[in-house]
PDB file of N, CA and C in Angstrom:
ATOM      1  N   UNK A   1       0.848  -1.163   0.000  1.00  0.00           N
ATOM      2  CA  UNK A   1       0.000   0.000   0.000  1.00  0.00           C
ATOM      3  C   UNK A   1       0.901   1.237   0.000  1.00  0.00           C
ATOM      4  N   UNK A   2       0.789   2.084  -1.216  1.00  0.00           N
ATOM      5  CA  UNK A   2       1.583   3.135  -0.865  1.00  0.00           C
ATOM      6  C   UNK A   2       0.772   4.481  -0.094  1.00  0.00           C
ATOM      7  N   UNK A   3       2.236   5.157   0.726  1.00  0.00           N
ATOM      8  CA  UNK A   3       2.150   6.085   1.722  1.00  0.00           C
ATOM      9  C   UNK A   3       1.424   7.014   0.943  1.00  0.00           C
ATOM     10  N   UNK A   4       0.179   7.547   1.603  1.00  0.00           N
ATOM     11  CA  UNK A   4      -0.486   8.715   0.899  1.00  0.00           C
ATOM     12  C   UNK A   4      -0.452  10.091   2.520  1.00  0.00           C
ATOM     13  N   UNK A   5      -0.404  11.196   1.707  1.00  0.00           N
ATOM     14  CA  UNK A   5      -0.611  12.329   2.708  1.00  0.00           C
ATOM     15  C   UNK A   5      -1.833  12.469   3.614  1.00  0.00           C
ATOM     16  N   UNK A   6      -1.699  13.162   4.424  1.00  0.00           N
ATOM     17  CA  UNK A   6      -2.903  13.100   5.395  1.00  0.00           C
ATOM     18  C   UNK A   6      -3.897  13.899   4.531  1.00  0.00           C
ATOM     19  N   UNK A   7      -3.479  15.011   4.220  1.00  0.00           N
ATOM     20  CA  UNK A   7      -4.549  15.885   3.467  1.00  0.00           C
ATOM     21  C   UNK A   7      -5.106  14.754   1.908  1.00  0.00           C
ATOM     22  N   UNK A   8      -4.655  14.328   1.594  1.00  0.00           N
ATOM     23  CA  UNK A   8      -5.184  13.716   0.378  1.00  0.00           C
ATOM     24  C   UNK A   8      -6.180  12.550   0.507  1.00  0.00           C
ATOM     25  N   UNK A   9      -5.548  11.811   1.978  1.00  0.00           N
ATOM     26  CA  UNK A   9      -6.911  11.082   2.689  1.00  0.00           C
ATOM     27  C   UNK A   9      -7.896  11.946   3.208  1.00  0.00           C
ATOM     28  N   UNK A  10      -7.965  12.820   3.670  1.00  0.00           N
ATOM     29  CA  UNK A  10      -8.459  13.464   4.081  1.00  0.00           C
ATOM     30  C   UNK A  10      -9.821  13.994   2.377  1.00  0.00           C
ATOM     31  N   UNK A  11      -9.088  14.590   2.140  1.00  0.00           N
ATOM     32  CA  UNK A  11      -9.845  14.935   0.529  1.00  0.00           C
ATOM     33  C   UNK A  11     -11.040  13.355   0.297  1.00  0.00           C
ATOM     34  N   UNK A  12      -9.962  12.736   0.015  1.00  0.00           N
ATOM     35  CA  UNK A  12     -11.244  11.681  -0.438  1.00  0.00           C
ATOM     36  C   UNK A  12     -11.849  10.976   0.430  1.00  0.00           C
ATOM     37  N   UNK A  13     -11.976  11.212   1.991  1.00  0.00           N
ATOM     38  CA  UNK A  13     -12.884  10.982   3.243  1.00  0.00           C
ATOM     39  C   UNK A  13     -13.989  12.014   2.742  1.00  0.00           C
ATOM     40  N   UNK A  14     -14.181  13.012   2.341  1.00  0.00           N
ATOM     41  CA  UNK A  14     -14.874  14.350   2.518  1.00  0.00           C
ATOM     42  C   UNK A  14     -15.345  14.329   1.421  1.00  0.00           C
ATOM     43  N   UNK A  15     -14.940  13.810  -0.057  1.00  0.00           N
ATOM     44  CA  UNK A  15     -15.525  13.179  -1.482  1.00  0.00           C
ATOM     45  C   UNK A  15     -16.316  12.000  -1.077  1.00  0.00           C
ATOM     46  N   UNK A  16     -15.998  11.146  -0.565  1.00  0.00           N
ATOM     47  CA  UNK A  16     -17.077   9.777  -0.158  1.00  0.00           C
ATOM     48  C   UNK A  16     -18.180  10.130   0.900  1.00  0.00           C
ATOM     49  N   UNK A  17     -17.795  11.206   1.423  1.00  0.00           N
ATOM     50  CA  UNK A  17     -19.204  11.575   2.388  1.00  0.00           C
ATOM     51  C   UNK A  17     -19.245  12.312   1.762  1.00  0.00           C
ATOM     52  N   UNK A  18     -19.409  13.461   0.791  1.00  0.00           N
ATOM     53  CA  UNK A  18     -20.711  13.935  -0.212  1.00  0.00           C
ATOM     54  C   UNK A  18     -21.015  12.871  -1.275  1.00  0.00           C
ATOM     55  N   UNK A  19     -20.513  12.143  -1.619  1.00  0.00           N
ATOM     56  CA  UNK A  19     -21.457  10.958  -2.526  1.00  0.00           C
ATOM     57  C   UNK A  19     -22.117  10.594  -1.821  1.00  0.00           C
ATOM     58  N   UNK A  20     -22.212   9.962  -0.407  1.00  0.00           N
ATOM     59  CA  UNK A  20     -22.897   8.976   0.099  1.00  0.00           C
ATOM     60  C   UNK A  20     -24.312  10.152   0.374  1.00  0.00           C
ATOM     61  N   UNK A  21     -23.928  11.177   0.678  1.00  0.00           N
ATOM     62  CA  UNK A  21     -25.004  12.015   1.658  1.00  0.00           C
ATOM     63  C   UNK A  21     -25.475  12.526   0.199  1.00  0.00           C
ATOM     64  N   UNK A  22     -25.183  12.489  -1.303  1.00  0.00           N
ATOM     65  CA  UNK A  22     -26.320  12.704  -2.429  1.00  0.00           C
ATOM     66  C   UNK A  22     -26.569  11.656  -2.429  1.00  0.00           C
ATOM     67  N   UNK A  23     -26.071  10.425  -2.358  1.00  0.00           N
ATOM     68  CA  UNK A  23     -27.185   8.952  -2.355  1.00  0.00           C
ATOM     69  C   UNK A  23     -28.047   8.483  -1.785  1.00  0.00           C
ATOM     70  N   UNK A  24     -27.673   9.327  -0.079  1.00  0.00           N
ATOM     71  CA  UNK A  24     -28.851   8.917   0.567  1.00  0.00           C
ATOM     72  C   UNK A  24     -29.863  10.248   0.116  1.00  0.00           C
ATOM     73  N   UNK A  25     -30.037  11.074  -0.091  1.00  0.00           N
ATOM     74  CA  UNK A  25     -30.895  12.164  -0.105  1.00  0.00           C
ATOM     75  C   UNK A  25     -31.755  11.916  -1.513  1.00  0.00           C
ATOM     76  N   UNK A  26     -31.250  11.343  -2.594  1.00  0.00           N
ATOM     77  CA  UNK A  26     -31.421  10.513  -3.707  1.00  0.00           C
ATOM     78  C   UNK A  26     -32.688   9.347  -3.578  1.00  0.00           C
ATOM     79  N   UNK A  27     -32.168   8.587  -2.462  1.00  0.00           N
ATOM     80  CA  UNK A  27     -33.025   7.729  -2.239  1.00  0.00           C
ATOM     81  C   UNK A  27     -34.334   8.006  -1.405  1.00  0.00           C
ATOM     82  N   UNK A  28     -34.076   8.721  -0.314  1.00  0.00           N
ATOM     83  CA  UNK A  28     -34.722   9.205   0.443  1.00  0.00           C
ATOM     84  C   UNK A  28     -36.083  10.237  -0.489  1.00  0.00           C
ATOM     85  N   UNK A  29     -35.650  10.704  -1.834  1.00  0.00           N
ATOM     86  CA  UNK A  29     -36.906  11.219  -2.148  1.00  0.00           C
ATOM     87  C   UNK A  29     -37.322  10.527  -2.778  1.00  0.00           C
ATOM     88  N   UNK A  30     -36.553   9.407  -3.382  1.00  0.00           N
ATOM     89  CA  UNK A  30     -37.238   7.902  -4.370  1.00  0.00           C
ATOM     90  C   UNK A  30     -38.334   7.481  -3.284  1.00  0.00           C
ATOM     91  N   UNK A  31     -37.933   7.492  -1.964  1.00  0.00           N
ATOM     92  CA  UNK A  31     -39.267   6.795  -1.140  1.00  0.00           C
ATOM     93  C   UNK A  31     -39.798   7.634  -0.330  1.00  0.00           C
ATOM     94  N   UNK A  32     -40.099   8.729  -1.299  1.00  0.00           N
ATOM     95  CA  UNK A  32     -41.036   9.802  -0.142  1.00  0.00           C
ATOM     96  C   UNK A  32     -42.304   9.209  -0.864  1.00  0.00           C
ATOM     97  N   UNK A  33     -43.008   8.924   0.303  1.00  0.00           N
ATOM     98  CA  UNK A  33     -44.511   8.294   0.520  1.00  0.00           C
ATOM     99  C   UNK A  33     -45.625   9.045  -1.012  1.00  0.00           C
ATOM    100  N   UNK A  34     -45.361  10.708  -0.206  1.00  0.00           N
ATOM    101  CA  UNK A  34     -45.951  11.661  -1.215  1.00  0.00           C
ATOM    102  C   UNK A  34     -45.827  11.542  -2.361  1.00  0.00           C
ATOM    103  N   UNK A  35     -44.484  11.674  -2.856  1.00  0.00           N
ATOM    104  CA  UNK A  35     -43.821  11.515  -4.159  1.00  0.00           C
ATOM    105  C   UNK A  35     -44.581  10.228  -4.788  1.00  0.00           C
ATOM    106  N   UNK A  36     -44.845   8.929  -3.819  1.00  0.00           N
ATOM    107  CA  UNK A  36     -45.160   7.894  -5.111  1.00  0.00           C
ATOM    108  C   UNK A  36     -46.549   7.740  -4.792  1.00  0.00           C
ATOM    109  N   UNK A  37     -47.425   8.384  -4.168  1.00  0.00           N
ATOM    110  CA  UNK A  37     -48.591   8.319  -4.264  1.00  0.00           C
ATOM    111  C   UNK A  37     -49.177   9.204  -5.513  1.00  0.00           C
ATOM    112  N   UNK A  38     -48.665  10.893  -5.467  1.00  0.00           N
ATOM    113  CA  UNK A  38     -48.163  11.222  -6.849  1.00  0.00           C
ATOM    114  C   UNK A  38     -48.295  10.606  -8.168  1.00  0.00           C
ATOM    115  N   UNK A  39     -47.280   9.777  -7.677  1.00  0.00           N
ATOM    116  CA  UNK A  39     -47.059   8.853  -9.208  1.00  0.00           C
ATOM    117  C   UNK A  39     -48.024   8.035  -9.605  1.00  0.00           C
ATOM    118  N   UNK A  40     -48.605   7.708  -8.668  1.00  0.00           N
ATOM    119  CA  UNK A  40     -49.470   6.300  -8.406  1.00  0.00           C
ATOM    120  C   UNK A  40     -51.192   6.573  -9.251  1.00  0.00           C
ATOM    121  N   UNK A  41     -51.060   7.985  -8.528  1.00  0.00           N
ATOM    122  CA  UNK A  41     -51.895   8.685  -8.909  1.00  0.00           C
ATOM    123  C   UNK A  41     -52.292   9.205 -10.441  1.00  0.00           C
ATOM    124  N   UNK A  42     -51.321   9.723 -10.679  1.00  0.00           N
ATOM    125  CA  UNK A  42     -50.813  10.131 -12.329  1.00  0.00           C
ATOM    126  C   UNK A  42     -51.046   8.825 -13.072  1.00  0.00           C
ATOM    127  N   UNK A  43     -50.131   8.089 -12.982  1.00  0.00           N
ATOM    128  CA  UNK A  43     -50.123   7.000 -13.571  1.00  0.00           C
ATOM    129  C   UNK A  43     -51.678   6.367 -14.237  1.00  0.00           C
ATOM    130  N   UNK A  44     -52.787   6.204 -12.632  1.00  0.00           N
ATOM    131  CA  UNK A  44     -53.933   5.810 -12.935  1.00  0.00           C
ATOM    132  C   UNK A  44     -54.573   6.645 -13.729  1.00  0.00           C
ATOM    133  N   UNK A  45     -54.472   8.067 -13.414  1.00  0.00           N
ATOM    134  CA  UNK A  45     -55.189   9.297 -14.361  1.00  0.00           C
ATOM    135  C   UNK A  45     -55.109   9.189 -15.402  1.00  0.00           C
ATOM    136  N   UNK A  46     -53.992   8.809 -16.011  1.00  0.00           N
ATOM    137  CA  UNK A  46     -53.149   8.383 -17.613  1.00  0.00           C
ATOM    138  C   UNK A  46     -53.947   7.456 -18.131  1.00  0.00           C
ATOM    139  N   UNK A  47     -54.349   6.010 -17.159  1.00  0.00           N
ATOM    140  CA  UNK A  47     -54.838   5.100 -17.869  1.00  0.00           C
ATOM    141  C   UNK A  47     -56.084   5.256 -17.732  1.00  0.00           C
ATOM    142  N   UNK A  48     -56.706   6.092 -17.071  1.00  0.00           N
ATOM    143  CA  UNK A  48     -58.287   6.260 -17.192  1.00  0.00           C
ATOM    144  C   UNK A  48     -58.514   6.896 -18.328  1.00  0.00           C
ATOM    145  N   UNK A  49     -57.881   8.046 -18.786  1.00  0.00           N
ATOM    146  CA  UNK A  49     -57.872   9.087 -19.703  1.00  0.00           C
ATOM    147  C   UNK A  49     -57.348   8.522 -21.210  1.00  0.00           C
ATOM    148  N   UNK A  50     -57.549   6.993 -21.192  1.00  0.00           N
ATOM    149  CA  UNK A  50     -57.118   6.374 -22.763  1.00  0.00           C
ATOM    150  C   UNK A  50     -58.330   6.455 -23.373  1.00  0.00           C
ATOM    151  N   UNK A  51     -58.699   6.643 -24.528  1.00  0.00           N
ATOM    152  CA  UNK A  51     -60.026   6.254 -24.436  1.00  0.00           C
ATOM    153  C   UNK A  51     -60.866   5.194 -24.776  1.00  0.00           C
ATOM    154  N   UNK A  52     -60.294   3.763 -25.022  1.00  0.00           N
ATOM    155  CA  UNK A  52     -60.563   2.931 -24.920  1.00  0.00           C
ATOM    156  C   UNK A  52     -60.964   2.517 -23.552  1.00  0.00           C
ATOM    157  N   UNK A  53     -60.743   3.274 -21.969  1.00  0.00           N
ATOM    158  CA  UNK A  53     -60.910   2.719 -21.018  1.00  0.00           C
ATOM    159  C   UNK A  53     -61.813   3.657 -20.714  1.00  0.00           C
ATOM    160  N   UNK A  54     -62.098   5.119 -21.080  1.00  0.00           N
ATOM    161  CA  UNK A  54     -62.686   5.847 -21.125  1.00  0.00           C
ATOM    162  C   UNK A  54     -64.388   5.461 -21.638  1.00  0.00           C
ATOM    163  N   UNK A  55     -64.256   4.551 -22.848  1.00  0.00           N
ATOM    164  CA  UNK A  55     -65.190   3.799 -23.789  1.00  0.00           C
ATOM    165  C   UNK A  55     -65.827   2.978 -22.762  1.00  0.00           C
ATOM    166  N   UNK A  56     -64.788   2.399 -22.443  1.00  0.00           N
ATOM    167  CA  UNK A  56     -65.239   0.583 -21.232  1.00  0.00           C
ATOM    168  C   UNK A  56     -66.479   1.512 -20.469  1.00  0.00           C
ATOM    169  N   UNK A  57     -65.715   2.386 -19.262  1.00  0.00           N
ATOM    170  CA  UNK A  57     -66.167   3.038 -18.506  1.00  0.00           C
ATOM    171  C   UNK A  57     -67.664   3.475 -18.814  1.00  0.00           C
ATOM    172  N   UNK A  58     -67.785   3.924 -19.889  1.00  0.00           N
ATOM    173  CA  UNK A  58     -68.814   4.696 -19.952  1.00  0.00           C
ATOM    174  C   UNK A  58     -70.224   3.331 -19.840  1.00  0.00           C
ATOM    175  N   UNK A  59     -69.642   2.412 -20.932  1.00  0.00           N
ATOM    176  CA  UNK A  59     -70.435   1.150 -21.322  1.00  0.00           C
ATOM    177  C   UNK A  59     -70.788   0.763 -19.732  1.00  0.00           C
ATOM    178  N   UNK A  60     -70.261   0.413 -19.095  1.00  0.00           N
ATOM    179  CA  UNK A  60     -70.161  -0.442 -17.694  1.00  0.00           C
ATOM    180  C   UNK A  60     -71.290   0.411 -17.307  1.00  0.00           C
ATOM    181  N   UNK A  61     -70.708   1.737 -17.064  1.00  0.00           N
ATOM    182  CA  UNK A  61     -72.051   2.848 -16.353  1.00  0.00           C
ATOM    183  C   UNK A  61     -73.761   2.829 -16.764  1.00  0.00           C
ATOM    184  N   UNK A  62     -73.344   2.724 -17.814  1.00  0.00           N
ATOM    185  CA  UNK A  62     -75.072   2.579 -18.867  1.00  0.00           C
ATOM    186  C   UNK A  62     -75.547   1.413 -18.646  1.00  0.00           C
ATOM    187  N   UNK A  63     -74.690   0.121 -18.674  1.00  0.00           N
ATOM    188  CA  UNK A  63     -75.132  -1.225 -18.135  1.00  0.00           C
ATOM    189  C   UNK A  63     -75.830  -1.085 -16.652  1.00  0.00           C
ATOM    190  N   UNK A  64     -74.840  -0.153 -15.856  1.00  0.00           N
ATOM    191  CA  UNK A  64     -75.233  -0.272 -14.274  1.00  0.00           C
ATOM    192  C   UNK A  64     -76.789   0.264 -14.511  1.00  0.00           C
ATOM    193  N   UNK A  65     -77.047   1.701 -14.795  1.00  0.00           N
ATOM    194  CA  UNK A  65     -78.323   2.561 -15.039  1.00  0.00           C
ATOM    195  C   UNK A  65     -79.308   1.781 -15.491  1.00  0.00           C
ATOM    196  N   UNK A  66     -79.095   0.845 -16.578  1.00  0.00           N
ATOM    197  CA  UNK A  66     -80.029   0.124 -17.051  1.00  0.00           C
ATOM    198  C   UNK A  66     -80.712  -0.999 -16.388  1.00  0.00           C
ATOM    199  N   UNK A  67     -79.719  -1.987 -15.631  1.00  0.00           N
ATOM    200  CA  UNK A  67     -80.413  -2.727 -14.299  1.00  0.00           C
ATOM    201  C   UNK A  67     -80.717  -2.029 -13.125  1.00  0.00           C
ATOM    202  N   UNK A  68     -80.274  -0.825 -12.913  1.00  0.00           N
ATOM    203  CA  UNK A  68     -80.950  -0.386 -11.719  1.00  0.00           C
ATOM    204  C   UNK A  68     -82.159  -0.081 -12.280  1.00  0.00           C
ATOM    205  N   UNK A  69     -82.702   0.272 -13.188  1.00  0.00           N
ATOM    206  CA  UNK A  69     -84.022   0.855 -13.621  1.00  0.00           C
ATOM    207  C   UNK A  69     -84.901  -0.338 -13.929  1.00  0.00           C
ATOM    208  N   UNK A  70     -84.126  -1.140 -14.482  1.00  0.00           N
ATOM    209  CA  UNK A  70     -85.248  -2.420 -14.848  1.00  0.00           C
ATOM    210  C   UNK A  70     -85.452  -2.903 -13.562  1.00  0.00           C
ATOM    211  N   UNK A  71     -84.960  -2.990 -12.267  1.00  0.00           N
ATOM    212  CA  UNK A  71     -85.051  -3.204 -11.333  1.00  0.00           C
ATOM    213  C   UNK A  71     -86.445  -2.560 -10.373  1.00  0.00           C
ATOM    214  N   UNK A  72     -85.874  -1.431 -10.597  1.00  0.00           N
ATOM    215  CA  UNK A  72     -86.916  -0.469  -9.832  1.00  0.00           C
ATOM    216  C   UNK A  72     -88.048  -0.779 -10.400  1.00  0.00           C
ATOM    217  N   UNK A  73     -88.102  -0.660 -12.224  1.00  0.00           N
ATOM    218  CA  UNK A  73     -89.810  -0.897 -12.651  1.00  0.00           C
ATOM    219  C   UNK A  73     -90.341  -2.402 -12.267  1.00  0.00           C
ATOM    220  N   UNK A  74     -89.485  -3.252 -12.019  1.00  0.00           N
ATOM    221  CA  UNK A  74     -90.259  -4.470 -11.837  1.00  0.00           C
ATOM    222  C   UNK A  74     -90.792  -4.782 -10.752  1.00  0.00           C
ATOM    223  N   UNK A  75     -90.711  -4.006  -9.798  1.00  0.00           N
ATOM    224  CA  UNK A  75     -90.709  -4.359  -8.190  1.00  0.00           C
ATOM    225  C   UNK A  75     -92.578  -4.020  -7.952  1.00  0.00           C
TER     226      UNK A  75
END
């Protein structure tokens, strides 16, 4: 192992703790709760807003309206 200066260990003690402390701060907003509910959120908005699911949606709804009503008149 060659002899290195104190200051030059020193340097790259003080380089590896700012990498580590942007990695953890990095990660730490990868798992902010908020942040992926956010996403979670978006994400679903995206796939509601296709309109093929938009289409489904609507169909399903008119199906529901239609047995609740045939329902009600038969009673």
């Amino acid at each position: 192992m060659a002899n290195r200066d104190p200051e030059s260990i020193k340097r790259e003690i003080d380089q590896a703790r700012d990498q580590l402390a942007l990695t953890v701060d990095s990660l730490a907003e990868r798992a902010n709760p908020q942040r992926l509910a956010d996403d979670a959120k978006a994400a679903v908005i995206g796939f509601l807003r296709k309109p093929a699911v938009t289409a489904s949606l609507a169909g399903a709804g008119l199906l529901v309206v239609f047995v609740v009503i045939r329902r009600v008149k038969n009673r």
